[in-house]
PDB file of N, CA and C in Angstrom:
ATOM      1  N   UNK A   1    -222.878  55.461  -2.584  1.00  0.00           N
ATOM      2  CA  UNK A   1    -222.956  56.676  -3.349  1.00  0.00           C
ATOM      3  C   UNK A   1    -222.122  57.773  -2.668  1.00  0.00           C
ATOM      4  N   UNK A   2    -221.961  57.566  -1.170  1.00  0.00           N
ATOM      5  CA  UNK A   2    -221.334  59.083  -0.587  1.00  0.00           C
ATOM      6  C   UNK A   2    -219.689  59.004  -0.783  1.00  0.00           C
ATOM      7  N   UNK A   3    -219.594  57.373  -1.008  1.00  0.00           N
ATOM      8  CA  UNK A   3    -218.208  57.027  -1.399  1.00  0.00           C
ATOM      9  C   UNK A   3    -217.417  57.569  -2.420  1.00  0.00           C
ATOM     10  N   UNK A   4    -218.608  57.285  -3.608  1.00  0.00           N
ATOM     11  CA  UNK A   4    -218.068  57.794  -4.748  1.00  0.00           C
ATOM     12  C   UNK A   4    -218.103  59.367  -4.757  1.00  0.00           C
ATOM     13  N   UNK A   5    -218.714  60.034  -3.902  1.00  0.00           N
ATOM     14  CA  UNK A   5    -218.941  61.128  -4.040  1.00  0.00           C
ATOM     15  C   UNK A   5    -217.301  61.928  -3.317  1.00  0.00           C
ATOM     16  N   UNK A   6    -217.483  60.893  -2.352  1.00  0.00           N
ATOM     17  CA  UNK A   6    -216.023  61.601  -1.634  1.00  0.00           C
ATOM     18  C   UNK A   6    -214.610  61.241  -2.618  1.00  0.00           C
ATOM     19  N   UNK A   7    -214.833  60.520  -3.060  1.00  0.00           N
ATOM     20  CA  UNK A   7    -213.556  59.804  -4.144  1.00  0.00           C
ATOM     21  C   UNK A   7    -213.602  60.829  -5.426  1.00  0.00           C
ATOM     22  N   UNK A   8    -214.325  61.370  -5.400  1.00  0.00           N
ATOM     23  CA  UNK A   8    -214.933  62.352  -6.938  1.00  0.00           C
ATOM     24  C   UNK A   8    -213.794  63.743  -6.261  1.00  0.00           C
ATOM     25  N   UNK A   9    -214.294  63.753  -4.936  1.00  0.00           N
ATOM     26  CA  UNK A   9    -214.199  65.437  -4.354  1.00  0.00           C
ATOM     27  C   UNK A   9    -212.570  65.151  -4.104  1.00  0.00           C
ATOM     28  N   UNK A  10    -212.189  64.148  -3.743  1.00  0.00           N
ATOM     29  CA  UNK A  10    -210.726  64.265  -3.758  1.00  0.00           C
ATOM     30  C   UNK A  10    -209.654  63.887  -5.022  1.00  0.00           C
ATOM     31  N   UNK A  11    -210.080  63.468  -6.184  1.00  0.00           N
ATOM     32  CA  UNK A  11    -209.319  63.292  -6.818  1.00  0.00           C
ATOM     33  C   UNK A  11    -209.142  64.806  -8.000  1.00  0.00           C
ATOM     34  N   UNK A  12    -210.408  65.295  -7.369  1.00  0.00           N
ATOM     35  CA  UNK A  12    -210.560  67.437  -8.154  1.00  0.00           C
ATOM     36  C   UNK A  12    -209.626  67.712  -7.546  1.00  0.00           C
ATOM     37  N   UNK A  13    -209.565  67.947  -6.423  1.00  0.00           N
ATOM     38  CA  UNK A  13    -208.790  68.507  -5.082  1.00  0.00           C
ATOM     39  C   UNK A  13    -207.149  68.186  -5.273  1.00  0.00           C
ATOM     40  N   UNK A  14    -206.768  66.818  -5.639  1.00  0.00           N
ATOM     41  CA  UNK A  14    -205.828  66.682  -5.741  1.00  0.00           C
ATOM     42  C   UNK A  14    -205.158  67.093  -7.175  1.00  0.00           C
ATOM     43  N   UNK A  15    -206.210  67.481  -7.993  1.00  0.00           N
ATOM     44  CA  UNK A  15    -205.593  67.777  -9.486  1.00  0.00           C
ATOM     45  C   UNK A  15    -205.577  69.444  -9.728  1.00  0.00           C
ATOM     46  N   UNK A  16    -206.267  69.679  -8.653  1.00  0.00           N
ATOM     47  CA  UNK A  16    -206.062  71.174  -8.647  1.00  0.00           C
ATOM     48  C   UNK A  16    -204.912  71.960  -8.064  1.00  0.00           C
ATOM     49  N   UNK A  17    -204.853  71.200  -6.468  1.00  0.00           N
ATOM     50  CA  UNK A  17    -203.554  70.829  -5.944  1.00  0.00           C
ATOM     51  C   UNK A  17    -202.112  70.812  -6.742  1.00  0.00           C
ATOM     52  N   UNK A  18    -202.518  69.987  -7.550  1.00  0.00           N
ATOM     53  CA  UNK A  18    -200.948  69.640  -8.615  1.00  0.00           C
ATOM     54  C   UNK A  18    -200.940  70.688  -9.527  1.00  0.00           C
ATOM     55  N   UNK A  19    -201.848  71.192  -9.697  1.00  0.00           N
ATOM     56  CA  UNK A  19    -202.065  72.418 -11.149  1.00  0.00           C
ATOM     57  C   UNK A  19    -201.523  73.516 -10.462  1.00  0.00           C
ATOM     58  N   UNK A  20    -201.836  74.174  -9.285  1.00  0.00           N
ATOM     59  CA  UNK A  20    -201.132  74.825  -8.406  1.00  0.00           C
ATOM     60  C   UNK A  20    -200.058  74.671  -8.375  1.00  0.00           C
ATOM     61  N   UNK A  21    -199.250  73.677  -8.008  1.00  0.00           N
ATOM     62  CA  UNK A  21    -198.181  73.426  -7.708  1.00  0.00           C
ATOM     63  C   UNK A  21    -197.206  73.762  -8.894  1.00  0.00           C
ATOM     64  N   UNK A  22    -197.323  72.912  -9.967  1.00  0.00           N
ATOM     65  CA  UNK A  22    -196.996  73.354 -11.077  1.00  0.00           C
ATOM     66  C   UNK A  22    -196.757  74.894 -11.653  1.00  0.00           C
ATOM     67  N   UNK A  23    -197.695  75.474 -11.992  1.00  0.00           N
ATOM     68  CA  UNK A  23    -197.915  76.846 -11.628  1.00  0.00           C
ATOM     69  C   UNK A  23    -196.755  77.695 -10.785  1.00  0.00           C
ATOM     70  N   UNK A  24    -197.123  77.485  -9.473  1.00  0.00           N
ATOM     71  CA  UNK A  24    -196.226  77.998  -8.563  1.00  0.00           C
ATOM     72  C   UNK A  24    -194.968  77.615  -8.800  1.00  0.00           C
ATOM     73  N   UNK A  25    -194.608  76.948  -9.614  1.00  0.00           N
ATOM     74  CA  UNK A  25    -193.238  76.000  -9.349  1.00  0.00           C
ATOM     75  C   UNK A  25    -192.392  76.802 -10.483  1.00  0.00           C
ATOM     76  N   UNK A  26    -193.414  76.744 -11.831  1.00  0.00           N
ATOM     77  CA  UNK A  26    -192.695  76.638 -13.127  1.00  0.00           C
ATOM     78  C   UNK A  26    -191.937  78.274 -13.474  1.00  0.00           C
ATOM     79  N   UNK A  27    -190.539  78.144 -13.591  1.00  0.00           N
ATOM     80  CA  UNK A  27    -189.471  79.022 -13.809  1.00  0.00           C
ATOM     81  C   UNK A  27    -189.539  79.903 -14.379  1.00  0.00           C
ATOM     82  N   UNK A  28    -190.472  79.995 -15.355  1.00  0.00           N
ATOM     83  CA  UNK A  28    -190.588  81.597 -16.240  1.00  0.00           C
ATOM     84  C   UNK A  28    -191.805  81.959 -16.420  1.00  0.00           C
ATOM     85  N   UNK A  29    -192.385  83.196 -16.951  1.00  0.00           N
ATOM     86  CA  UNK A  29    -193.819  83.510 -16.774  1.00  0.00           C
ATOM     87  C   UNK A  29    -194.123  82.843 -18.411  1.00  0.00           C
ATOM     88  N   UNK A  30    -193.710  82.025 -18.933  1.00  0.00           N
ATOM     89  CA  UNK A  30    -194.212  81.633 -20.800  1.00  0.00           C
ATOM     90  C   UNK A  30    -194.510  80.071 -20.407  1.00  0.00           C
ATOM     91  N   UNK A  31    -193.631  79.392 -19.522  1.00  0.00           N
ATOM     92  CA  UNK A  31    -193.632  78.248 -18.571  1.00  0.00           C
ATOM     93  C   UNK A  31    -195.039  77.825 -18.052  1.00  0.00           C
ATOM     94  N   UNK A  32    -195.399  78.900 -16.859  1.00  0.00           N
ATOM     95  CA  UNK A  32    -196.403  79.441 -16.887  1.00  0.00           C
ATOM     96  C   UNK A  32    -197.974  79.591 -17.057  1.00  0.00           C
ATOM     97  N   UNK A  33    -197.705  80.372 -18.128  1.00  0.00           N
ATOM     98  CA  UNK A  33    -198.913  80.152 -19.594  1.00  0.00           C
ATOM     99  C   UNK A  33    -199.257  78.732 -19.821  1.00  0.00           C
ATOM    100  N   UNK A  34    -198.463  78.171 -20.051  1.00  0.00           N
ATOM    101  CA  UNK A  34    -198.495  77.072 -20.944  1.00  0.00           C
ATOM    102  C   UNK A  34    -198.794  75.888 -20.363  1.00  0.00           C
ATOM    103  N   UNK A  35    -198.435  76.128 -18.903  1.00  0.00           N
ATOM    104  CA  UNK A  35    -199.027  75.112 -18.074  1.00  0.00           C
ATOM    105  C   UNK A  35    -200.228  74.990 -17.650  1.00  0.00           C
ATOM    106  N   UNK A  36    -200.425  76.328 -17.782  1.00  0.00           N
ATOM    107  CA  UNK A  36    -201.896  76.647 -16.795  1.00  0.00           C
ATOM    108  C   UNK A  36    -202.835  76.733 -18.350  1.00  0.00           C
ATOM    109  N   UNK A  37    -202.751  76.875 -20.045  1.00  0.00           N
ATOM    110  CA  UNK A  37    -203.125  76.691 -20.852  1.00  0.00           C
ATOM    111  C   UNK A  37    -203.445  75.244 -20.970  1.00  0.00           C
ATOM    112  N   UNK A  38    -202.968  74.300 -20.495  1.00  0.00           N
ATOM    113  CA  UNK A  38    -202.996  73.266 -20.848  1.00  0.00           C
ATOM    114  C   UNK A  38    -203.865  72.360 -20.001  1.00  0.00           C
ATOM    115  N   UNK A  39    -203.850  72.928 -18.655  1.00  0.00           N
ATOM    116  CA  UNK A  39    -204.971  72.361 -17.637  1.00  0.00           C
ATOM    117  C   UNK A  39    -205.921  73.123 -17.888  1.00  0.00           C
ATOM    118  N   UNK A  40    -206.306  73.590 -18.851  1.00  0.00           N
ATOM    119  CA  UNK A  40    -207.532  74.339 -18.997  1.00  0.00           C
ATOM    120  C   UNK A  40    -208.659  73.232 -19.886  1.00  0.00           C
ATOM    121  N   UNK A  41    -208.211  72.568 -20.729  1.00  0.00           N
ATOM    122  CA  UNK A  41    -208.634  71.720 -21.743  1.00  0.00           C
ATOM    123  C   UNK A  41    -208.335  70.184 -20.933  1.00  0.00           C
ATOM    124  N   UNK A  42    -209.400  69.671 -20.466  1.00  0.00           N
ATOM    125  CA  UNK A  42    -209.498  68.209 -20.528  1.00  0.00           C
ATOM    126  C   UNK A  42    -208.501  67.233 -20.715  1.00  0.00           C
ATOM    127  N   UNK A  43    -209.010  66.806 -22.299  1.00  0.00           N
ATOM    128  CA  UNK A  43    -208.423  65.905 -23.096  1.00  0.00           C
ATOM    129  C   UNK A  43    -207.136  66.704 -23.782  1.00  0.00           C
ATOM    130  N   UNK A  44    -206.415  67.816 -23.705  1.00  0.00           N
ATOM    131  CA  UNK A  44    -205.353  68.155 -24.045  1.00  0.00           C
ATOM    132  C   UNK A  44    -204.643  67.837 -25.462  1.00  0.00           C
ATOM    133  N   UNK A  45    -205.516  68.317 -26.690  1.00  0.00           N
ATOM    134  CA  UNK A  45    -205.662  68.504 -27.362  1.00  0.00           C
ATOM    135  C   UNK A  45    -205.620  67.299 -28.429  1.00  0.00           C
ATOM    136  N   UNK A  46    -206.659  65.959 -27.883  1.00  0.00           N
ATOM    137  CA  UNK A  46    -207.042  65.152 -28.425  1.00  0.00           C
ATOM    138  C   UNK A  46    -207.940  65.307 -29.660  1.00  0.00           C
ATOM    139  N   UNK A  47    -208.599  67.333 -29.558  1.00  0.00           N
ATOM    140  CA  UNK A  47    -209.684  67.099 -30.518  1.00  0.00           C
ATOM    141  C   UNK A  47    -209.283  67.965 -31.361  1.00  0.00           C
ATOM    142  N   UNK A  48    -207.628  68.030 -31.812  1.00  0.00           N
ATOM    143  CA  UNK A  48    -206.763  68.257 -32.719  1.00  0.00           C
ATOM    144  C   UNK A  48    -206.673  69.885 -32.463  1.00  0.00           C
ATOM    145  N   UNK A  49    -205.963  70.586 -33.756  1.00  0.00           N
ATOM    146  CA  UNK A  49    -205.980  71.804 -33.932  1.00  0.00           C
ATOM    147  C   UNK A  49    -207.577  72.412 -33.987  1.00  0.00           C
ATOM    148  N   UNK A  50    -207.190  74.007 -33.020  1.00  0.00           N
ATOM    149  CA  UNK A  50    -208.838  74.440 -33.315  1.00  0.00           C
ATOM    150  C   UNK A  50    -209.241  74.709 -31.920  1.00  0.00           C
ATOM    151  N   UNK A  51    -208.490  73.837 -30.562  1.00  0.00           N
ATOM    152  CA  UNK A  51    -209.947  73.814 -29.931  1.00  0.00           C
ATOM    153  C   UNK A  51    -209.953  74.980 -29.053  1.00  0.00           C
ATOM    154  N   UNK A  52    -211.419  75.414 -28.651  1.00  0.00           N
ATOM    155  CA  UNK A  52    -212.247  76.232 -28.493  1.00  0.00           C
ATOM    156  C   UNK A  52    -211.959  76.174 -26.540  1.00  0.00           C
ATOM    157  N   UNK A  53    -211.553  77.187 -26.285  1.00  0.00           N
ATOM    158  CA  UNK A  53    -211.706  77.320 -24.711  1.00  0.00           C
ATOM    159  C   UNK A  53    -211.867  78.770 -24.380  1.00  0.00           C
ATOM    160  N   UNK A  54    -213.958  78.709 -23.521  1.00  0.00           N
ATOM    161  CA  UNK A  54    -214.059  80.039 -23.568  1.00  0.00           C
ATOM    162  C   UNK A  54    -213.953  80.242 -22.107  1.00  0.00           C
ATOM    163  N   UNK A  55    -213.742  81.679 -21.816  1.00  0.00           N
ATOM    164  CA  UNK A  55    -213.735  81.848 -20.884  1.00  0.00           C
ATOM    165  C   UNK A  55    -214.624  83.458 -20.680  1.00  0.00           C
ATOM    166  N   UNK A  56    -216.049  82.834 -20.737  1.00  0.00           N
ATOM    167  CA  UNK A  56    -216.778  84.220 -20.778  1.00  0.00           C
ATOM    168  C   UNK A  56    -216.038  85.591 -19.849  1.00  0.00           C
ATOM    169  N   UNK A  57    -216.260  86.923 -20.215  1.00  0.00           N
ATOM    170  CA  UNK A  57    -216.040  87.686 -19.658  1.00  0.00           C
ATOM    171  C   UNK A  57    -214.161  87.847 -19.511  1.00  0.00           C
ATOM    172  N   UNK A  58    -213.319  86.911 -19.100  1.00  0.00           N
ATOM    173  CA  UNK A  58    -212.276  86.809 -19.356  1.00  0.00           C
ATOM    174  C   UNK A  58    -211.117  87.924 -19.526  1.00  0.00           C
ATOM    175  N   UNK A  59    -210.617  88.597 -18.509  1.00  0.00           N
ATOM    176  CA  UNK A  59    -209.924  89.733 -19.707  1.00  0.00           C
ATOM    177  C   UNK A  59    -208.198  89.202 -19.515  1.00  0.00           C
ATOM    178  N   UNK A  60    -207.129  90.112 -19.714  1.00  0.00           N
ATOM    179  CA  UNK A  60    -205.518  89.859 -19.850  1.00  0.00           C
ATOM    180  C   UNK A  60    -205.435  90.160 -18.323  1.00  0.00           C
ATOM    181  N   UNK A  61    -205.974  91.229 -18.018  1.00  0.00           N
ATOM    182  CA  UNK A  61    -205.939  91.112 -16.489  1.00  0.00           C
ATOM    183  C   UNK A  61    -206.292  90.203 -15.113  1.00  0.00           C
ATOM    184  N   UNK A  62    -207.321  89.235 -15.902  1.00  0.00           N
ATOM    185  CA  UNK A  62    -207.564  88.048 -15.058  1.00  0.00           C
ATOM    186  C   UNK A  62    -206.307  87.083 -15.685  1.00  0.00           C
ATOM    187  N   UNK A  63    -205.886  86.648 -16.552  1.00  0.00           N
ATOM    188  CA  UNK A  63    -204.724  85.866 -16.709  1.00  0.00           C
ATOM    189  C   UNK A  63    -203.837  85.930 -15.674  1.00  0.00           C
ATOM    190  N   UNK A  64    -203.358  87.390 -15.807  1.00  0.00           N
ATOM    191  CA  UNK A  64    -202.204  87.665 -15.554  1.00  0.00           C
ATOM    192  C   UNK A  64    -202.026  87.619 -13.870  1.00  0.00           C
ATOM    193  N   UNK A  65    -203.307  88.023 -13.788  1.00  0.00           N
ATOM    194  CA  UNK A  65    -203.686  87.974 -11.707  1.00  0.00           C
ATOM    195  C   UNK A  65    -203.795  86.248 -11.289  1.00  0.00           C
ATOM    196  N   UNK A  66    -203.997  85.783 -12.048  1.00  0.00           N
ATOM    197  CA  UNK A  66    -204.207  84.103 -12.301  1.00  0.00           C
ATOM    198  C   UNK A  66    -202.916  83.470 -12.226  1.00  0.00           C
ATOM    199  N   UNK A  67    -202.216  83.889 -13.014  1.00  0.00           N
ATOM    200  CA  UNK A  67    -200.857  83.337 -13.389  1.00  0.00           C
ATOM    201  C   UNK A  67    -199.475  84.296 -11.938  1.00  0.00           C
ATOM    202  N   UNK A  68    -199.702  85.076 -11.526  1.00  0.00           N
ATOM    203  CA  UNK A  68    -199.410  85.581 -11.002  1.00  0.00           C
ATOM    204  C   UNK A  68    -198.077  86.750 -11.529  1.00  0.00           C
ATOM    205  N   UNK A  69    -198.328  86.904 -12.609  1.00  0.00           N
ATOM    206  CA  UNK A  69    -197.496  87.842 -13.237  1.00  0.00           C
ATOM    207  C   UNK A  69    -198.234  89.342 -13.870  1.00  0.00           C
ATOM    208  N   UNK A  70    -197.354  90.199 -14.887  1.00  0.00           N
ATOM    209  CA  UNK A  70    -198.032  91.277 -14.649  1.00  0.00           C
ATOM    210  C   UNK A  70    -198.426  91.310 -16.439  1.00  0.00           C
ATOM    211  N   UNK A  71    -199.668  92.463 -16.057  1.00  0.00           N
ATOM    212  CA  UNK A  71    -200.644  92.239 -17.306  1.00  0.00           C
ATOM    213  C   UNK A  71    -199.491  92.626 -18.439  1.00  0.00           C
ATOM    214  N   UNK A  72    -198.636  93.520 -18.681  1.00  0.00           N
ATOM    215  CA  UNK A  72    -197.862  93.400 -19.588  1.00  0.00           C
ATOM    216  C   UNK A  72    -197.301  92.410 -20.374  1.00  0.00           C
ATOM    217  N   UNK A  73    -196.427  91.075 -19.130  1.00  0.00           N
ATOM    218  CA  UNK A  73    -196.268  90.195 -19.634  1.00  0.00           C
ATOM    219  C   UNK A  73    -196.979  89.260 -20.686  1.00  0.00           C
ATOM    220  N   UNK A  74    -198.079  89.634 -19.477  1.00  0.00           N
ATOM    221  CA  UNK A  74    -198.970  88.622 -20.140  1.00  0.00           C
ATOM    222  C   UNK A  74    -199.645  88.890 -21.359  1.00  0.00           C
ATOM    223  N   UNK A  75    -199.392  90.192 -21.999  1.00  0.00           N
ATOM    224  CA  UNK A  75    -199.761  91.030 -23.280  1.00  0.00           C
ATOM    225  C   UNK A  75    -199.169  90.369 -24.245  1.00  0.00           C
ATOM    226  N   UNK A  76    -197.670  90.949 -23.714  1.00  0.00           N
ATOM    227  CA  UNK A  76    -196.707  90.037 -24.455  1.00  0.00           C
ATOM    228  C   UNK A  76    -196.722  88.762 -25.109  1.00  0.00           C
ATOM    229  N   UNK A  77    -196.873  88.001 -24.232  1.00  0.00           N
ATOM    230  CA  UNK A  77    -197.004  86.404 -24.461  1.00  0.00           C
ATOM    231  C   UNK A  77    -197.831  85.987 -25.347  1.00  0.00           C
ATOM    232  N   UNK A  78    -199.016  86.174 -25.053  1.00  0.00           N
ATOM    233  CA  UNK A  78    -199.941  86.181 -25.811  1.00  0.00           C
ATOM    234  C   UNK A  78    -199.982  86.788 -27.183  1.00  0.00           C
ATOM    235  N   UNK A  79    -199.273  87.396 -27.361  1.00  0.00           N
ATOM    236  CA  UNK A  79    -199.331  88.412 -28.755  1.00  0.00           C
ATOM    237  C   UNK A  79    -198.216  87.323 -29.319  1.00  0.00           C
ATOM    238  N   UNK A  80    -196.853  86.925 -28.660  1.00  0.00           N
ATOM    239  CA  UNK A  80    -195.934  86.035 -29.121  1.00  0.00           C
ATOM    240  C   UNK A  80    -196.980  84.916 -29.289  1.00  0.00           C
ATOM    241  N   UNK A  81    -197.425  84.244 -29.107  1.00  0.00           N
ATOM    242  CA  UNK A  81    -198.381  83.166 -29.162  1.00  0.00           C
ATOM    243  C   UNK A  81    -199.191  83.103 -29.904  1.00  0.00           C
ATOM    244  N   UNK A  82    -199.811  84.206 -30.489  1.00  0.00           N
ATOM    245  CA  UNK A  82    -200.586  84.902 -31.219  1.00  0.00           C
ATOM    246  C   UNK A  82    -199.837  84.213 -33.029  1.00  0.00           C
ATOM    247  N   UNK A  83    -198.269  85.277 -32.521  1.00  0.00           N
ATOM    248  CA  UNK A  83    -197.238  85.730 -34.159  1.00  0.00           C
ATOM    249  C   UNK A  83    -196.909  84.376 -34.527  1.00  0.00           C
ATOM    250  N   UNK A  84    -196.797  83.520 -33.234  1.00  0.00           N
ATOM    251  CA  UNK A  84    -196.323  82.155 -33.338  1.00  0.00           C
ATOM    252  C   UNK A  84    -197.681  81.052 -33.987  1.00  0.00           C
ATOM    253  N   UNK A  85    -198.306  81.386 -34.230  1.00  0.00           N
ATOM    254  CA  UNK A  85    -199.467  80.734 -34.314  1.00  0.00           C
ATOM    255  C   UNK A  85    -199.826  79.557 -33.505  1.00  0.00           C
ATOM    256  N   UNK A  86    -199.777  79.406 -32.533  1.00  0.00           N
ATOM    257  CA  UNK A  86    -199.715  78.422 -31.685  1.00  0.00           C
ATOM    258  C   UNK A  86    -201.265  78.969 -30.870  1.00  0.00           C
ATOM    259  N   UNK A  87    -201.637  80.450 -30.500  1.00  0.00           N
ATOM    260  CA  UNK A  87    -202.958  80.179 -30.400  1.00  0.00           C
ATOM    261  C   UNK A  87    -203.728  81.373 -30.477  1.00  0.00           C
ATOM    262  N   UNK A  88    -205.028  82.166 -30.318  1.00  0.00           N
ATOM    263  CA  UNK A  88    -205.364  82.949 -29.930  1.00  0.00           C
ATOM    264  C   UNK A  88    -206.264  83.597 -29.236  1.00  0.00           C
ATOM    265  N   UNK A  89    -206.037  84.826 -28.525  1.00  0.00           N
ATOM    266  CA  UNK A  89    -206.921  85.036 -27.867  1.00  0.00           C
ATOM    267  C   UNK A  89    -207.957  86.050 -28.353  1.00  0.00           C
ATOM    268  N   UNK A  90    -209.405  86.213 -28.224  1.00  0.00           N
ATOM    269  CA  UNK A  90    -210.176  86.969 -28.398  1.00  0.00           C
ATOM    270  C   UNK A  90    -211.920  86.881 -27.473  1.00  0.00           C
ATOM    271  N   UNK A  91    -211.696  87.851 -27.043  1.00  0.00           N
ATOM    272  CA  UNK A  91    -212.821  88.697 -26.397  1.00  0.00           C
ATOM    273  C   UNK A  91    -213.483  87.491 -25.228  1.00  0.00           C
ATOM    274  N   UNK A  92    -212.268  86.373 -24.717  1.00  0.00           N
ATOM    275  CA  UNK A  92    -212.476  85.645 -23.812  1.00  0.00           C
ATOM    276  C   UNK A  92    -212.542  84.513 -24.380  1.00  0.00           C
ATOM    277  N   UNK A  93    -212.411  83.973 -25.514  1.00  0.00           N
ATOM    278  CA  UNK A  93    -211.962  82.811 -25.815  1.00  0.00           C
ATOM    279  C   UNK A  93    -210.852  82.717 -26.483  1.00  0.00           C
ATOM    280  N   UNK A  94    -210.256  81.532 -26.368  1.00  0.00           N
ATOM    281  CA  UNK A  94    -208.616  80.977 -26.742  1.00  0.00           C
ATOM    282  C   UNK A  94    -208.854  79.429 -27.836  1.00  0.00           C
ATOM    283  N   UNK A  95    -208.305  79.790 -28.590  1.00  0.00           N
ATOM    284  CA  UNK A  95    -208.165  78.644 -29.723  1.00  0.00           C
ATOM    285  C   UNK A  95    -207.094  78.388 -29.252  1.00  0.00           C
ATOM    286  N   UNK A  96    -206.743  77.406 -29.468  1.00  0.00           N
ATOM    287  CA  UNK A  96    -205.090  76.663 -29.391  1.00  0.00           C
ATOM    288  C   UNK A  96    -204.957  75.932 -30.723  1.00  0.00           C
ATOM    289  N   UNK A  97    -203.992  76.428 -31.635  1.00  0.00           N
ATOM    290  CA  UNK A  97    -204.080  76.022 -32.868  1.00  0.00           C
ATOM    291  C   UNK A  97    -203.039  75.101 -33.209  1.00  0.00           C
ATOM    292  N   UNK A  98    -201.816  74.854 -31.906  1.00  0.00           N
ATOM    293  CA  UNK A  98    -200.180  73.976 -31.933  1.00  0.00           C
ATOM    294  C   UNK A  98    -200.625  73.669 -30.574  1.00  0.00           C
ATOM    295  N   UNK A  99    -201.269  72.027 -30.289  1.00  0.00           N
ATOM    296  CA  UNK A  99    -200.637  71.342 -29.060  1.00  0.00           C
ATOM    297  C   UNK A  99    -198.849  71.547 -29.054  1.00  0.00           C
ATOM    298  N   UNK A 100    -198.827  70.531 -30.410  1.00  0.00           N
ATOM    299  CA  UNK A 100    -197.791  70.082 -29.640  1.00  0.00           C
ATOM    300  C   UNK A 100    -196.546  71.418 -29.373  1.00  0.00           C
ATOM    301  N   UNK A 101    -197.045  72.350 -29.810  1.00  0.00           N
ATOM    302  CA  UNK A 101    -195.855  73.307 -29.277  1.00  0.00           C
ATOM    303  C   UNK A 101    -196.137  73.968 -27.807  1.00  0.00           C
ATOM    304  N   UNK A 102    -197.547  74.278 -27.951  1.00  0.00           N
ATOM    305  CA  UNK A 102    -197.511  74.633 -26.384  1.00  0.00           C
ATOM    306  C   UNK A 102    -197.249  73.693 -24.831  1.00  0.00           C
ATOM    307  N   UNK A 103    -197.229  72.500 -25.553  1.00  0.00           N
ATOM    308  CA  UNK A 103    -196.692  71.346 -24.638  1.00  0.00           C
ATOM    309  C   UNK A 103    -194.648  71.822 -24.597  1.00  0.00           C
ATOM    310  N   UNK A 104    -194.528  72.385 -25.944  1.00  0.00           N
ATOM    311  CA  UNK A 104    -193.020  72.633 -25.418  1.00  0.00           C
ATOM    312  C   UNK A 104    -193.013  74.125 -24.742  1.00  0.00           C
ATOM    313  N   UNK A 105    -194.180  74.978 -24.775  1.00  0.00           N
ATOM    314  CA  UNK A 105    -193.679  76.012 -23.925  1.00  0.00           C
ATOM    315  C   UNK A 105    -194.033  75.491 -22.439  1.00  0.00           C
ATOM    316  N   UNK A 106    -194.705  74.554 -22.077  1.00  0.00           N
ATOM    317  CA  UNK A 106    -194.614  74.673 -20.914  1.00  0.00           C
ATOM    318  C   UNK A 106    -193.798  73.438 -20.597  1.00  0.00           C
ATOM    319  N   UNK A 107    -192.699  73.195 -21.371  1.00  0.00           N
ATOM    320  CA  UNK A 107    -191.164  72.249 -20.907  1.00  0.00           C
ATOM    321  C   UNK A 107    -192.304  71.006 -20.796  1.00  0.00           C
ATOM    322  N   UNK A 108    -192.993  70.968 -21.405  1.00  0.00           N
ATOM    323  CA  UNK A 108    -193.146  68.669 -21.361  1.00  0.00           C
ATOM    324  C   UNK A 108    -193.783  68.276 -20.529  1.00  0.00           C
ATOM    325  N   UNK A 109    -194.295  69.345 -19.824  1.00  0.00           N
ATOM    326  CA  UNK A 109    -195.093  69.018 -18.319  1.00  0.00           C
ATOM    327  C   UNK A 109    -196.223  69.566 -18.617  1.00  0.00           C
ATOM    328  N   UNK A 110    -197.307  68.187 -18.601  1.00  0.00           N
ATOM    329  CA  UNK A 110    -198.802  68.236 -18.324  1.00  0.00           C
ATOM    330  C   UNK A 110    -198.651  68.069 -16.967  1.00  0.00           C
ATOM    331  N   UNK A 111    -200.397  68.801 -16.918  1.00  0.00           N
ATOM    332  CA  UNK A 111    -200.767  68.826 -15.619  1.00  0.00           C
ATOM    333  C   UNK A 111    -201.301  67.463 -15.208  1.00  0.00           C
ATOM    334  N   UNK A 112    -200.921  66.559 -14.167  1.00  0.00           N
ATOM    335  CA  UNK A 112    -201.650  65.494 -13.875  1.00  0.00           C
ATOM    336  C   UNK A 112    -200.379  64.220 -14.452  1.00  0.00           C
ATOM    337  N   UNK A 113    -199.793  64.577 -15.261  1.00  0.00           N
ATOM    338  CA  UNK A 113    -198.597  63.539 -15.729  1.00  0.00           C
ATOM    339  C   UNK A 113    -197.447  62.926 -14.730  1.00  0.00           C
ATOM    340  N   UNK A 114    -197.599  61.782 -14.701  1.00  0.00           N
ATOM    341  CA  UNK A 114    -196.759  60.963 -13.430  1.00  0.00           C
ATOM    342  C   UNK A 114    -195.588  60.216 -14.046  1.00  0.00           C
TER     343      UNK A 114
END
């Protein structure tokens, strides 16, 4: 049992690790978004248009301190994301209404993809 327990704690570790990395890596602040949108959801949008990711309390200013860019941008984006219908945000939760487009804002790269 402590096996599986340690095998549990490192394979989080290492996917958080890579989500970071990613993150840190990816070239533009919409890049970004979209990466760090996408490791937010599990199954990555297996349960079609619609799905529901809350993030109680949540504001543009935790994004943006998250993502490491500035709350403007991140106004921005989101409002483009919004016009684009691809997803939205409200009062701490995010619908994502276009996988497959936010898979192209963040250039084709899931988190965890080898």
């Amino acid at each position: 049992m402590a096996f599986d327990v340690a095998q549990q704690l490192s394979e989080r570790r290492f996917k958080l690790l890579d989500e970071l990395r990613i993150i840190g890596l990816s070239e533009s602040a919409q890049q970004k978004l979209g990466v760090f949108l996408l490791g937010l959801c599990p199954d990555r949008g297996r349960r079609g248009s619609g799905t529901r990711i809350h993030l109680p309390g949540a504001k543009q200013d935790d994004l943006a301190q998250m993502l490491g860019v500035s709350r403007e941008t991140t106004n921005r984006l989101l409002s483009f994301l919004g016009k684009s219908n691809i997803l939205a945000w409200k009062r701490g939760t995010l619908v994502i209404r276009n996988w497959s487009a936010l898979k192209k804002l963040a250039g084709f790269r899931e988190v965890g993809a080898k």
